[in-house]
C-alpha atoms as a PDB file:
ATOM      1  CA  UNK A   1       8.017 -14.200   9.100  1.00  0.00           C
ATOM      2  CA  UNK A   2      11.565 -13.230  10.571  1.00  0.00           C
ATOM      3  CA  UNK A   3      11.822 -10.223  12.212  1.00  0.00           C
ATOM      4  CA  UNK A   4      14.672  -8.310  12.626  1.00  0.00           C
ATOM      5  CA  UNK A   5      16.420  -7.124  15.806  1.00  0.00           C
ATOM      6  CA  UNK A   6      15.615  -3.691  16.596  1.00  0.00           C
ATOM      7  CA  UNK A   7      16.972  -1.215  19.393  1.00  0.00           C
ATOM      8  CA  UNK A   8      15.363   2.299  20.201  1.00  0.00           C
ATOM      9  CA  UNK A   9      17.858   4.122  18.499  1.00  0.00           C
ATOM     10  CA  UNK A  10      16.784   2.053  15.171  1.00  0.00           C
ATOM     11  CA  UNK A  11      13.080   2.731  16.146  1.00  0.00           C
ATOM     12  CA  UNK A  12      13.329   6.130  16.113  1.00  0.00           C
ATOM     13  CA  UNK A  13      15.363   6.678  12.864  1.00  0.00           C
ATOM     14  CA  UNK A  14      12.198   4.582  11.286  1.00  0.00           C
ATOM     15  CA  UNK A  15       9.640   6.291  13.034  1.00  0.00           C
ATOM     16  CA  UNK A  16      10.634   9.731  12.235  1.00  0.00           C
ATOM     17  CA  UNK A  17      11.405   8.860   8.489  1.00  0.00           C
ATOM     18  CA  UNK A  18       7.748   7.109   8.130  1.00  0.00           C
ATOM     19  CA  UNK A  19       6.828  10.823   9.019  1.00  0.00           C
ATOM     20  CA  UNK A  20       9.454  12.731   7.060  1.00  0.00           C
ATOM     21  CA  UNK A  21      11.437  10.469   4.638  1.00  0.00           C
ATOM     22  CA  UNK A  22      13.135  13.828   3.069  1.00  0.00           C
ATOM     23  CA  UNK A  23      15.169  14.040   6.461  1.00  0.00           C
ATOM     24  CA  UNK A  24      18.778  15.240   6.584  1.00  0.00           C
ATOM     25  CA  UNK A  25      21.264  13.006   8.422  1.00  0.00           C
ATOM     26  CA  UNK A  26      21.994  15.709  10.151  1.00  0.00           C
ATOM     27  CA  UNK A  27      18.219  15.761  11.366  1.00  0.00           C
ATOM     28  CA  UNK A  28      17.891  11.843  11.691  1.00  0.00           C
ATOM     29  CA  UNK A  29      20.913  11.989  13.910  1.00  0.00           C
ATOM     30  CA  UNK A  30      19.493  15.140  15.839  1.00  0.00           C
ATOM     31  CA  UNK A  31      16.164  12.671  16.511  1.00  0.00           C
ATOM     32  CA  UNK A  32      18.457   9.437  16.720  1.00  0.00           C
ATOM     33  CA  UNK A  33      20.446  11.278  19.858  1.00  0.00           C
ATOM     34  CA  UNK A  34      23.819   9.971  17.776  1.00  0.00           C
ATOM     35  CA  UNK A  35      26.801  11.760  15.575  1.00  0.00           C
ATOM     36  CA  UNK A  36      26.090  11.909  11.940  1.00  0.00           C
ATOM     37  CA  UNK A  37      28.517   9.577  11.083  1.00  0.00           C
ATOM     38  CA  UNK A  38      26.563   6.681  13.267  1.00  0.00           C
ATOM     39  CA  UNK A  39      23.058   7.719  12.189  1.00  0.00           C
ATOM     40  CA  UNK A  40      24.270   6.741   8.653  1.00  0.00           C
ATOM     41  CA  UNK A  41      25.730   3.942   8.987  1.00  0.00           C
ATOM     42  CA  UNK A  42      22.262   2.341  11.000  1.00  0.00           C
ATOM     43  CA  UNK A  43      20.222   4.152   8.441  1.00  0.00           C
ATOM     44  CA  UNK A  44      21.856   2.215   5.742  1.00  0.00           C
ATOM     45  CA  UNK A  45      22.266  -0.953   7.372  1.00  0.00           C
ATOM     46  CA  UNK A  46      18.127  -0.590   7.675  1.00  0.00           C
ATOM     47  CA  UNK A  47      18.166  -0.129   4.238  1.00  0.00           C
ATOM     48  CA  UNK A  48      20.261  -2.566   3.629  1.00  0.00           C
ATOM     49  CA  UNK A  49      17.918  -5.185   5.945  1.00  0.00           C
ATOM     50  CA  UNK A  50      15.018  -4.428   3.886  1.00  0.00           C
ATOM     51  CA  UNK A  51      13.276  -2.347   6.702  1.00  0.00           C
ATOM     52  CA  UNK A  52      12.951   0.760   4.369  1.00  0.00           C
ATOM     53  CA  UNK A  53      11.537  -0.592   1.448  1.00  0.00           C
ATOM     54  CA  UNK A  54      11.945   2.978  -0.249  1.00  0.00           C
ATOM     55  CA  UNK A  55      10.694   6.759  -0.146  1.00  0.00           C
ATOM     56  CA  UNK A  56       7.891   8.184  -1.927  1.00  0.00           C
ATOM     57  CA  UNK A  57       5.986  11.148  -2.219  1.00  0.00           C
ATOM     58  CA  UNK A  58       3.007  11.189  -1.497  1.00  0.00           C
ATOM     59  CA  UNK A  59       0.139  12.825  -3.480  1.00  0.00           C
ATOM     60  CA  UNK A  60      -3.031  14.361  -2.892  1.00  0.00           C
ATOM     61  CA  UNK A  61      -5.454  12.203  -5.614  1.00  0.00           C
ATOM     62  CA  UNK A  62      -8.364  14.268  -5.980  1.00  0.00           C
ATOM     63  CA  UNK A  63      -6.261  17.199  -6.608  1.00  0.00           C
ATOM     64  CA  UNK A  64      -4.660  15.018  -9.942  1.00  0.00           C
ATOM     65  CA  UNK A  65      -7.590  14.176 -10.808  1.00  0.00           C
ATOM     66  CA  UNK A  66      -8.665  11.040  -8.715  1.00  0.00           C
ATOM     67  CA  UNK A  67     -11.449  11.754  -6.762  1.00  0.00           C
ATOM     68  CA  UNK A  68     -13.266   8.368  -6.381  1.00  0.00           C
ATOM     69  CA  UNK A  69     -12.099   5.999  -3.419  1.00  0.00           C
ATOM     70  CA  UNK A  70     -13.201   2.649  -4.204  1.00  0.00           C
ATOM     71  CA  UNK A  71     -13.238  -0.941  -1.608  1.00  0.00           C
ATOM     72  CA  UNK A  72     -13.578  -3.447  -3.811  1.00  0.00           C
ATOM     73  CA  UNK A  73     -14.605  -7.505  -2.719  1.00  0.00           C
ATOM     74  CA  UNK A  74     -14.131  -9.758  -5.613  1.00  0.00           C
ATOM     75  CA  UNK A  75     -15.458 -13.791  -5.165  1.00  0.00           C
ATOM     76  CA  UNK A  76     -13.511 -15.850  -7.018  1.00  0.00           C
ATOM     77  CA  UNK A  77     -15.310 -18.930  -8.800  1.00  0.00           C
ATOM     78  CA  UNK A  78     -14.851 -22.640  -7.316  1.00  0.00           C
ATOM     79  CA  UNK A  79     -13.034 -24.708  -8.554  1.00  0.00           C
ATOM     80  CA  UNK A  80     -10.845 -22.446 -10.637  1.00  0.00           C
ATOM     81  CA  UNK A  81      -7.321 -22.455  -8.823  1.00  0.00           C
ATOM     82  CA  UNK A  82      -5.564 -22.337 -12.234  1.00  0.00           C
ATOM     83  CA  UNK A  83      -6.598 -18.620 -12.463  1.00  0.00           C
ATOM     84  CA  UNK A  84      -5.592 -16.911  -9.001  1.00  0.00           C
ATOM     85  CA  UNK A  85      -1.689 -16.601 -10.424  1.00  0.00           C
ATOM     86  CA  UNK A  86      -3.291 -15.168 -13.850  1.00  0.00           C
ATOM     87  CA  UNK A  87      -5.626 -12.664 -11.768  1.00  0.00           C
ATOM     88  CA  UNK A  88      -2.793 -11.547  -9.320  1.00  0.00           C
ATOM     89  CA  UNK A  89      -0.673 -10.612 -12.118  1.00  0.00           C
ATOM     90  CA  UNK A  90      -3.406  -8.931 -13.712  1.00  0.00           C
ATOM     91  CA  UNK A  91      -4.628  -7.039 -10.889  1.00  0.00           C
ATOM     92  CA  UNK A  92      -0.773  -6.354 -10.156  1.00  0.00           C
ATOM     93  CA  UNK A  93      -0.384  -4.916 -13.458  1.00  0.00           C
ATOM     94  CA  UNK A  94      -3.770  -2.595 -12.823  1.00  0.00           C
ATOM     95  CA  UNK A  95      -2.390   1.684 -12.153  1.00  0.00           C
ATOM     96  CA  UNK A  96      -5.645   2.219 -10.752  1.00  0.00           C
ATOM     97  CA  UNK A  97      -5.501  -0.615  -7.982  1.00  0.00           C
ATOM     98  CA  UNK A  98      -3.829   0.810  -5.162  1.00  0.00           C
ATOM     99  CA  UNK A  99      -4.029  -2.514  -3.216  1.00  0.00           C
ATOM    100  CA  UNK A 100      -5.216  -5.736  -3.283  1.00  0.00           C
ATOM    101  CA  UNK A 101      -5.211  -8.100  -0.380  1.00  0.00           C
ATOM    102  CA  UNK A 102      -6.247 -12.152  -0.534  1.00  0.00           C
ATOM    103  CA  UNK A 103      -8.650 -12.387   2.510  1.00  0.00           C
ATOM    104  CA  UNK A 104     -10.285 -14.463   4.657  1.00  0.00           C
ATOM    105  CA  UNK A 105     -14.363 -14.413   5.215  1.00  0.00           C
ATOM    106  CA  UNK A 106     -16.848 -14.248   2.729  1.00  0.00           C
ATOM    107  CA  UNK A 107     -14.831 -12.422  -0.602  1.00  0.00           C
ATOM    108  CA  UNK A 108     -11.437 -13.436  -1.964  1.00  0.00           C
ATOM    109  CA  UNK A 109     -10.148 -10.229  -2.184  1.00  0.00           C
ATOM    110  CA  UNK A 110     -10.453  -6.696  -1.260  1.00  0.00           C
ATOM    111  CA  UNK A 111      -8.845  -4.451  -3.875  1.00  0.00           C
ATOM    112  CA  UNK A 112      -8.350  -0.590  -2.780  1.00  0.00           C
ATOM    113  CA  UNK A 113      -9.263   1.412  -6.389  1.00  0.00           C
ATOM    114  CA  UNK A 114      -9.090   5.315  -7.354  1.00  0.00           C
ATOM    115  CA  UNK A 115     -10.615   6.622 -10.518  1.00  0.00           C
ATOM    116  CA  UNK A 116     -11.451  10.066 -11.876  1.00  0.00           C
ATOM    117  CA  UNK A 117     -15.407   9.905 -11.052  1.00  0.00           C
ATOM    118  CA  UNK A 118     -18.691   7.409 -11.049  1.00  0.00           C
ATOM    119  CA  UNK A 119     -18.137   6.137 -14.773  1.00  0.00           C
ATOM    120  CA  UNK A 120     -14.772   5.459 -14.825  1.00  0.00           C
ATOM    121  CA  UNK A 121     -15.550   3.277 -12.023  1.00  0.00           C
ATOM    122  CA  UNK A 122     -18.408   2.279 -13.747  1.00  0.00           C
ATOM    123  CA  UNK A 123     -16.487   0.902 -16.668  1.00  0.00           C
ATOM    124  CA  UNK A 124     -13.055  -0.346 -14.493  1.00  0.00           C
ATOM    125  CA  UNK A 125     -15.325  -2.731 -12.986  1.00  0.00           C
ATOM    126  CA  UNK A 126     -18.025  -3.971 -16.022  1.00  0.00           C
ATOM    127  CA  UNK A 127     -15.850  -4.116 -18.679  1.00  0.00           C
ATOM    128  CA  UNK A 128     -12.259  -4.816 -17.217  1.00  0.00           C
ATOM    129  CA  UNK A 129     -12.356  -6.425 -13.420  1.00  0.00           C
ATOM    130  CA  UNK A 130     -15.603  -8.582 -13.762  1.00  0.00           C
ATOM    131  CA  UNK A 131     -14.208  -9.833 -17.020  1.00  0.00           C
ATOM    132  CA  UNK A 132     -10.915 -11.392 -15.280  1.00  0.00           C
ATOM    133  CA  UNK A 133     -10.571 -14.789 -15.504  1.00  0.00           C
ATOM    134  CA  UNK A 134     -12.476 -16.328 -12.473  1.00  0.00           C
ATOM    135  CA  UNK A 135     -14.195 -13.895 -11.349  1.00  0.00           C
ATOM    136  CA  UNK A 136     -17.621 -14.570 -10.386  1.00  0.00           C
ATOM    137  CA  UNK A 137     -18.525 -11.761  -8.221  1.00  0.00           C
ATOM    138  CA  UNK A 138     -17.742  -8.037  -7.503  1.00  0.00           C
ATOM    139  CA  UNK A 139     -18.736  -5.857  -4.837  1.00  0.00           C
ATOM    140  CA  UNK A 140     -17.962  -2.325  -4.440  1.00  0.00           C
ATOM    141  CA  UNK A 141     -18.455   0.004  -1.392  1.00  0.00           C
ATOM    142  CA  UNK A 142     -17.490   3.641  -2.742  1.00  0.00           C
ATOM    143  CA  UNK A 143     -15.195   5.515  -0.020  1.00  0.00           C
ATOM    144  CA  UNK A 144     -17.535   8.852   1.151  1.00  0.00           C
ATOM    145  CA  UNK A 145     -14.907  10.752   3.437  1.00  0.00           C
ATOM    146  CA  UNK A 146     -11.550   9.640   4.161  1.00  0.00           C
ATOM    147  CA  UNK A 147     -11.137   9.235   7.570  1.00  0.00           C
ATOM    148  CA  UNK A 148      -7.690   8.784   8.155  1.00  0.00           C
ATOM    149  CA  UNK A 149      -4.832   7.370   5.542  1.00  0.00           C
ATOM    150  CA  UNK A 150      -1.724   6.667   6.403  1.00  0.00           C
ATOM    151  CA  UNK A 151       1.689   4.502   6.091  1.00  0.00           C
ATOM    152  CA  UNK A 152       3.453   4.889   9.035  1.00  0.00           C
ATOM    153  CA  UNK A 153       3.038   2.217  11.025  1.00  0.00           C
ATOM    154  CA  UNK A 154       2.919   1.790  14.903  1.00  0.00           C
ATOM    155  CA  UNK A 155       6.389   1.480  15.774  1.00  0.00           C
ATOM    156  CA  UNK A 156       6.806   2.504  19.222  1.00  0.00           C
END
């Protein structure tokens, strides 16, 4: 993977938008120690380079309604390679999967899922994920407190 050239100046404009992406120029350029003219232009061109990949917010899911955390570890059966493109687009297509990572150790993939309560889980994963095409196992670890959930990542 190519990684792009980054000074401090850049580093902070990221790190302080991971934390605030409704930020002013005017308050990126404050952080970035540059005139609001120059913040903009680097704040584009990381944009532009694919660093900021876009800006969300970011909602509270038990207060819509969501209040089941779910870890997911699905086994895929042997022998059927034909159906990992069909089950990634599947599971891409899925609202309720948050994310879904192909892993290495003893499951396939580990699928981060939210649902309303128990039996909506319940029925996500009998009648709709264990159905997939090549499938062969499921196992589900059901999140008890979150501990810490974030995007930002570890920039400087």
């Amino acid at each position: 993977m190519q990684t792009v050239g980054l000074d401090r100046i850049d580093l902070r404009i990221l790190d302080h938008l991971q934390v605030n992406g409704r930020a002013s120029n005017l308050e990126l350029a404050e952080v970035a120690k540059l005139s609001p003219a120059q913040c903009l232009r680097r704040h584009r061109r990381l944009e532009e380079l694919g660093l900021i990949t876009g800006y969300a917010a970011r909602l509270n899911a038990r207060h819509v309604g969501l209040g089941v955390i779910a870890f997911i570890h699905v086994t895929m059966a042997r022998g059927h390679v034909d159906e990992l493109p069909k089950f990634q687009d599947l599971i891409a297509d899925m609202r309720q999967i948050l994310e879904c990572y192909s892993v290495t150790g003893d499951f396939d993939y580990v699928i981060k899922v939210v649902a309303s309560d128990l039996e909506s889980l319940s029925q996500f994963l009998m009648h709709t994920l264990m159905r997939m095409p090549g499938v062969s196992a499921v196992r589900s670890s059901v999140c008890l407190n979150e501990i810490k959930s974030t995007t930002a990542l570890p920039l400087e």
